[in-house]
PDB file of N, CA and C in Angstrom:
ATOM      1  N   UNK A   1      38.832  90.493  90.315  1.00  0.00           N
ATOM      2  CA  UNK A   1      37.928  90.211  89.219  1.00  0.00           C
ATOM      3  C   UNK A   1      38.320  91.075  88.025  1.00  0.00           C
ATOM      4  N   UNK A   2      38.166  90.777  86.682  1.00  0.00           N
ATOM      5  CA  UNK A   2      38.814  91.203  85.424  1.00  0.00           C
ATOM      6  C   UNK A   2      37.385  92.371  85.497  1.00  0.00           C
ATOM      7  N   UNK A   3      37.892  93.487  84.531  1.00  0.00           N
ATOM      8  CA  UNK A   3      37.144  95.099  84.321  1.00  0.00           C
ATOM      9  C   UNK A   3      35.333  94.221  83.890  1.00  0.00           C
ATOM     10  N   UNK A   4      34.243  94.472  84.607  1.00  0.00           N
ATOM     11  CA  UNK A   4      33.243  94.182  84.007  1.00  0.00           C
ATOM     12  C   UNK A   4      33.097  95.278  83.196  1.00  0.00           C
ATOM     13  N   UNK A   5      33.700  96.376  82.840  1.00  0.00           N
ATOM     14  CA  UNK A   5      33.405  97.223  81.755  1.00  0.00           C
ATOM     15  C   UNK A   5      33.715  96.363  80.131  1.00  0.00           C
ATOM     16  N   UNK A   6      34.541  95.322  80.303  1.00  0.00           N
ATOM     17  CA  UNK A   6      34.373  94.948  79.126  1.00  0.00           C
ATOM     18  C   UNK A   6      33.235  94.427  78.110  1.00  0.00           C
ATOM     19  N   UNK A   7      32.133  93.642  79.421  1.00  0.00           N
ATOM     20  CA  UNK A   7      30.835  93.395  78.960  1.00  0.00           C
ATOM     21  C   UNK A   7      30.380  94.461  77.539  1.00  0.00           C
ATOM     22  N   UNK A   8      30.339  93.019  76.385  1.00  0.00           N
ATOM     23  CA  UNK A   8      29.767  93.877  75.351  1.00  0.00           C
ATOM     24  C   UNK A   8      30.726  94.413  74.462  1.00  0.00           C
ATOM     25  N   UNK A   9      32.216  94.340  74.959  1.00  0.00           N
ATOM     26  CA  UNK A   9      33.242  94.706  73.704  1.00  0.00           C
ATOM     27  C   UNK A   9      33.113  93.336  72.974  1.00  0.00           C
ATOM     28  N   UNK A  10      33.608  93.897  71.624  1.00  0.00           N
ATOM     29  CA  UNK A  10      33.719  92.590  70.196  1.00  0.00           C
ATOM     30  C   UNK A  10      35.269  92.722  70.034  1.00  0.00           C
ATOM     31  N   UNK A  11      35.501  91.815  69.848  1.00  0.00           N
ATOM     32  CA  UNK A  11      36.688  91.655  69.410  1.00  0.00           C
ATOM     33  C   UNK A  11      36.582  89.973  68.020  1.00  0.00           C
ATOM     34  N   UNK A  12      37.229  90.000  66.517  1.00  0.00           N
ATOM     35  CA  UNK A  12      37.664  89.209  65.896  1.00  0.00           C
ATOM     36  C   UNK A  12      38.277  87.787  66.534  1.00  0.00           C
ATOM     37  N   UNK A  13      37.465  86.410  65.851  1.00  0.00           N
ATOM     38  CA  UNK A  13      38.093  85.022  66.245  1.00  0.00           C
ATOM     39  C   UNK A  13      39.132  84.723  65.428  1.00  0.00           C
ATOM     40  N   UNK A  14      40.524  84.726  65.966  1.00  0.00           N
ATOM     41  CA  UNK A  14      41.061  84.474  65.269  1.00  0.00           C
ATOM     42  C   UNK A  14      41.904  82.580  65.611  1.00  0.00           C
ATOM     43  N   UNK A  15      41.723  81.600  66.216  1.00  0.00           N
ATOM     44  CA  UNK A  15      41.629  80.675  66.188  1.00  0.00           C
ATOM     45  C   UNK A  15      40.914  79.958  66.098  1.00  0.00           C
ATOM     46  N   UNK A  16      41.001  78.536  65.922  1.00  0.00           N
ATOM     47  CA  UNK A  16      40.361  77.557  65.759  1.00  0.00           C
ATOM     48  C   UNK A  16      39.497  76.804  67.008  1.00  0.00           C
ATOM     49  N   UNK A  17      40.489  77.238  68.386  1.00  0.00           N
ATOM     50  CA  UNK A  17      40.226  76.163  69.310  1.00  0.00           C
ATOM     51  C   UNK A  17      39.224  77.403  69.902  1.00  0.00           C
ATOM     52  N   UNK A  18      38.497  76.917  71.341  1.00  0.00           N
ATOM     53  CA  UNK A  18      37.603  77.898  71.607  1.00  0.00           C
ATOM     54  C   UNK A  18      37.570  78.442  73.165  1.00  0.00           C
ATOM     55  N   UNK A  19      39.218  78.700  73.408  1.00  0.00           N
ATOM     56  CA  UNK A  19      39.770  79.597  74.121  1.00  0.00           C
ATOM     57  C   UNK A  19      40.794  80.031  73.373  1.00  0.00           C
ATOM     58  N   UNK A  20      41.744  81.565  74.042  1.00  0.00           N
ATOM     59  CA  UNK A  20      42.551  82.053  73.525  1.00  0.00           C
ATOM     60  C   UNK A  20      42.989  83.188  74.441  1.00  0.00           C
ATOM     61  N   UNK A  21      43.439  84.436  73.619  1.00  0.00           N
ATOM     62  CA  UNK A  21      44.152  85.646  74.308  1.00  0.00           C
ATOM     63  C   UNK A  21      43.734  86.467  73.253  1.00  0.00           C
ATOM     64  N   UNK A  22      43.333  87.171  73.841  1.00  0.00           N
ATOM     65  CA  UNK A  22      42.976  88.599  73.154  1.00  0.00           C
ATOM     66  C   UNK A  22      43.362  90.430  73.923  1.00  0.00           C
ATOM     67  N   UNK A  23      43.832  91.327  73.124  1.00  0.00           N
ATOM     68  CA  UNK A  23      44.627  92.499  73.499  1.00  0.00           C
ATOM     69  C   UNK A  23      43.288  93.384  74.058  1.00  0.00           C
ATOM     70  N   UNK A  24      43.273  93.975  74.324  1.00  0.00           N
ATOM     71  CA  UNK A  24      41.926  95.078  75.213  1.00  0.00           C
ATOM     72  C   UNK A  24      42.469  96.192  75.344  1.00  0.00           C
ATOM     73  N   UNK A  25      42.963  97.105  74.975  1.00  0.00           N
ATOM     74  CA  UNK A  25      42.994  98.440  75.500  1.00  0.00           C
ATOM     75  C   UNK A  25      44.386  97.713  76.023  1.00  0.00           C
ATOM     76  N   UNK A  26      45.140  97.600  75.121  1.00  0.00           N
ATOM     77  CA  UNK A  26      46.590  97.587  76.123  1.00  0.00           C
ATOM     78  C   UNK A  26      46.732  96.140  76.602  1.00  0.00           C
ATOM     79  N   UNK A  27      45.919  95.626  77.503  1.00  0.00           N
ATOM     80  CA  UNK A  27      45.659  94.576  78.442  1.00  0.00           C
ATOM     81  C   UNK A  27      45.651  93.295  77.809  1.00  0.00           C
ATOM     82  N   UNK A  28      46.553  91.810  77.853  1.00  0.00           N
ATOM     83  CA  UNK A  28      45.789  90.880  77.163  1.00  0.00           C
ATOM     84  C   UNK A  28      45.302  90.061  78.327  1.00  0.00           C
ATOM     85  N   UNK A  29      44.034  89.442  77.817  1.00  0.00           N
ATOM     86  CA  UNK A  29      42.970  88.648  78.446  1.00  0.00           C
ATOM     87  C   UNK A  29      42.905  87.431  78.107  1.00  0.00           C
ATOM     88  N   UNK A  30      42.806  86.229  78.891  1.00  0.00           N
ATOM     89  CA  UNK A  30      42.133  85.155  78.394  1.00  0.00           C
ATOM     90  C   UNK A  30      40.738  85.395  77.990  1.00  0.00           C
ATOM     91  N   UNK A  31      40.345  84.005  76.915  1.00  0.00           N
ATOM     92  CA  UNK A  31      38.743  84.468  76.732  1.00  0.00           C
ATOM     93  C   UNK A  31      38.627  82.882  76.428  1.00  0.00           C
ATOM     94  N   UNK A  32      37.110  82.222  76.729  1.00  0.00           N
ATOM     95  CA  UNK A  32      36.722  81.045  76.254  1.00  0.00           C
ATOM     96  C   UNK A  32      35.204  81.589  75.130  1.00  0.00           C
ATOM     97  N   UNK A  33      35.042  81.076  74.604  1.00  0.00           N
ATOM     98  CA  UNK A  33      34.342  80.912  73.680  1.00  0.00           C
ATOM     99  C   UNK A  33      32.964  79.669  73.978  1.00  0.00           C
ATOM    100  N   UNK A  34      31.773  80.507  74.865  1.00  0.00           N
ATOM    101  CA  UNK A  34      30.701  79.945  74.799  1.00  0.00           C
ATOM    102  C   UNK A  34      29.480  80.003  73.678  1.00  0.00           C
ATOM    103  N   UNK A  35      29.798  78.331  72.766  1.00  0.00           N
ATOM    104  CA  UNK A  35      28.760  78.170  71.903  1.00  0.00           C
ATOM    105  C   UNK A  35      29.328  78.198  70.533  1.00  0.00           C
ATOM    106  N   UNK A  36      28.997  77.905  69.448  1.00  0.00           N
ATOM    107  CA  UNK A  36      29.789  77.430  68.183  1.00  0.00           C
ATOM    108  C   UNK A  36      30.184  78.710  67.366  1.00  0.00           C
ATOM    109  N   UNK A  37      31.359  78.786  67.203  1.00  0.00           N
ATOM    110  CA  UNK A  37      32.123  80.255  66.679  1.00  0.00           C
ATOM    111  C   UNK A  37      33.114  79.536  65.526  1.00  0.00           C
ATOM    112  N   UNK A  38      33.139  79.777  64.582  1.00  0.00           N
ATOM    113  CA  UNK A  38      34.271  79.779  63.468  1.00  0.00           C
ATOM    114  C   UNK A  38      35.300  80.570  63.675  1.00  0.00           C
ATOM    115  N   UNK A  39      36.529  80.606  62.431  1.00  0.00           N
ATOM    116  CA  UNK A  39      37.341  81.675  62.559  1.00  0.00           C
ATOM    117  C   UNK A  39      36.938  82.797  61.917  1.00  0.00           C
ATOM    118  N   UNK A  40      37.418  83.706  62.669  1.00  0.00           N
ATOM    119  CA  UNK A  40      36.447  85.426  61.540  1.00  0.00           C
ATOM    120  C   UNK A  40      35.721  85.738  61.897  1.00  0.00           C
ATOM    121  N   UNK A  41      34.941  84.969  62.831  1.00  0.00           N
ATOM    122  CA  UNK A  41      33.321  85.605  63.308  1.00  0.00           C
ATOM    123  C   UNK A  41      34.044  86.362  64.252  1.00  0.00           C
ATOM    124  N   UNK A  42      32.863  87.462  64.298  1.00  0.00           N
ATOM    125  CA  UNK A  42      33.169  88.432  65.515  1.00  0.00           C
ATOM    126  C   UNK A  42      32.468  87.924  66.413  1.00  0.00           C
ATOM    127  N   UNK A  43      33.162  88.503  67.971  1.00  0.00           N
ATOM    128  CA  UNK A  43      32.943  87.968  69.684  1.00  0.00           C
ATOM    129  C   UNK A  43      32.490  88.950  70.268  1.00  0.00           C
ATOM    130  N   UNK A  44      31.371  88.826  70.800  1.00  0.00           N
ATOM    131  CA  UNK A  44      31.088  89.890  71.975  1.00  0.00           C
ATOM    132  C   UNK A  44      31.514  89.002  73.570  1.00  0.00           C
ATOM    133  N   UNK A  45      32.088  89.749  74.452  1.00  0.00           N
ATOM    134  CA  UNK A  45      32.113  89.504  75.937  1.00  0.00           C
ATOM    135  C   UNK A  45      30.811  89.559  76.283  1.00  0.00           C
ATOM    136  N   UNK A  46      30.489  88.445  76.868  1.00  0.00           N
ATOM    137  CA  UNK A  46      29.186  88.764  77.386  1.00  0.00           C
ATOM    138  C   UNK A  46      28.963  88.064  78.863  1.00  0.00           C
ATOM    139  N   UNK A  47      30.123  88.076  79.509  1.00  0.00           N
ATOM    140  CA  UNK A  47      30.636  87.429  81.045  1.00  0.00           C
ATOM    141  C   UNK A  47      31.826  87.834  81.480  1.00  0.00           C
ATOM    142  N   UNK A  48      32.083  88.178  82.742  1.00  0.00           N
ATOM    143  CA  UNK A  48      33.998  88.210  82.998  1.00  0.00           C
ATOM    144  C   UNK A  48      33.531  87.562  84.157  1.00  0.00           C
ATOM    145  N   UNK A  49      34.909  86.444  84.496  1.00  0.00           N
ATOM    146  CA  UNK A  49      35.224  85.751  85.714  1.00  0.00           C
ATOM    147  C   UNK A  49      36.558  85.961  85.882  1.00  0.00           C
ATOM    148  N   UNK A  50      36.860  85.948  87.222  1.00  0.00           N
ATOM    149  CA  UNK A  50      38.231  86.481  87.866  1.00  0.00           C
ATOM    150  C   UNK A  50      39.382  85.449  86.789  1.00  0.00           C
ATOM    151  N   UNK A  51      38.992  84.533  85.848  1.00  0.00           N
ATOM    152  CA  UNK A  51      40.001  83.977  85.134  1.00  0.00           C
ATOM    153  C   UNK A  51      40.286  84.030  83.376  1.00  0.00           C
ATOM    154  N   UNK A  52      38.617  84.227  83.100  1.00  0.00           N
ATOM    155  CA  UNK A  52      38.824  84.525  81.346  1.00  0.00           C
ATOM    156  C   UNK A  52      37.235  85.574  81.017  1.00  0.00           C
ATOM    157  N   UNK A  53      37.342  86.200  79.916  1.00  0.00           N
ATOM    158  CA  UNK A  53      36.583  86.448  79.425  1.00  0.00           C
ATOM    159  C   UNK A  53      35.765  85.353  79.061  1.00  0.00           C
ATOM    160  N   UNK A  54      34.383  85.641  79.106  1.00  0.00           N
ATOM    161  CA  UNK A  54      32.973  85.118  78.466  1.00  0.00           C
ATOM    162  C   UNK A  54      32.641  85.272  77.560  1.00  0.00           C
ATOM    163  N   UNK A  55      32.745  84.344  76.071  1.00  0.00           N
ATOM    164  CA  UNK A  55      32.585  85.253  74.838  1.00  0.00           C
ATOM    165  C   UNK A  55      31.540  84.397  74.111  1.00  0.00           C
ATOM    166  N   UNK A  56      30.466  84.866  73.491  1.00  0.00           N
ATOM    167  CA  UNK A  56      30.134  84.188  72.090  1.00  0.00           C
ATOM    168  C   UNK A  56      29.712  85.081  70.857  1.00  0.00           C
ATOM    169  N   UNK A  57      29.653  84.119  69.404  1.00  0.00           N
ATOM    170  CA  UNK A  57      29.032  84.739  69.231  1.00  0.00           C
ATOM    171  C   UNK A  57      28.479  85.993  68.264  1.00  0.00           C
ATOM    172  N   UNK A  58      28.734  87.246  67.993  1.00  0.00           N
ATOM    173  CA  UNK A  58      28.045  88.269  68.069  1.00  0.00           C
ATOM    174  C   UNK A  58      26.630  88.005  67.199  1.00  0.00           C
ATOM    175  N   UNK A  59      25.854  89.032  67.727  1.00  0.00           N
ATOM    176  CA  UNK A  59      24.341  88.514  67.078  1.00  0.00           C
ATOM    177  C   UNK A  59      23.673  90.383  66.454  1.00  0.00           C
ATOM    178  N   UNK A  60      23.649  90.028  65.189  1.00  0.00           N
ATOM    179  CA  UNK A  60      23.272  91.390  64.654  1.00  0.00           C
ATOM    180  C   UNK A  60      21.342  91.492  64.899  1.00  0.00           C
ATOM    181  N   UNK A  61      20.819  91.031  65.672  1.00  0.00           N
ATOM    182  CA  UNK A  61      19.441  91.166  66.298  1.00  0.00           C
ATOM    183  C   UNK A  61      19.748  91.787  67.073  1.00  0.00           C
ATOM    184  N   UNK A  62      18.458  93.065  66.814  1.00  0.00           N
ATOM    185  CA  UNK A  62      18.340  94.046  68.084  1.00  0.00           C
ATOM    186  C   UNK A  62      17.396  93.016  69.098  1.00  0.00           C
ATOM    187  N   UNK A  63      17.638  93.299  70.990  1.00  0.00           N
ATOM    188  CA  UNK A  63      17.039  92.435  71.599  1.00  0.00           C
ATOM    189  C   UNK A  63      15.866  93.517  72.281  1.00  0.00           C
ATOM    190  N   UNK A  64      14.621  93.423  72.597  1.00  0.00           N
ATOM    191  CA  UNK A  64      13.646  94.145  73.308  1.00  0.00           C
ATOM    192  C   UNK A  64      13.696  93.878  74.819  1.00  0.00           C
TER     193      UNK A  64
END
C-alpha cells in the first residue's frame, strides 16, 4: 500500500486530464483526481490505494 502519510499533502494541477504523476519527496506517484479540478488549482490527497493517489480539490474552509 502507497505511504498513508501522504493524506493531506497539496500538490499543483498541472494537466488537463484527471489522472497523472506527481513527484513526493523524491517518489513519483500516480494520482486520479476525484471531482471537478481545472489546471492550477491546488490538490490535496485525501485517499491512497495500493495503485494511485486520491486527490481533489483543495478547500480553503476550516472543517469542525
Amino acid at each position: 500500500m502507497l505511504d498513508e502519510r501522504l493524506i493531506g499533502a497539496t500538490f499543483v494541477n498541472s494537466s488537463q486530464l484527471n489522472s497523472g504523476v506527481v513527484e513526493q519527496y523524491g517518489v513519483y506517484y500516480h494520482y486520479v483526481i476525484e471531482g471537478p479540478a481545472e489546471v492550477g488549482d491546488l490538490l490535496e490527497v485525501v485517499r491512497v490505494t495500493p495503485l494511485a493517489l486520491i486527490a481533489r480539490r483543495f478547500d480553503y474552509r476550516l472543517t469542525y
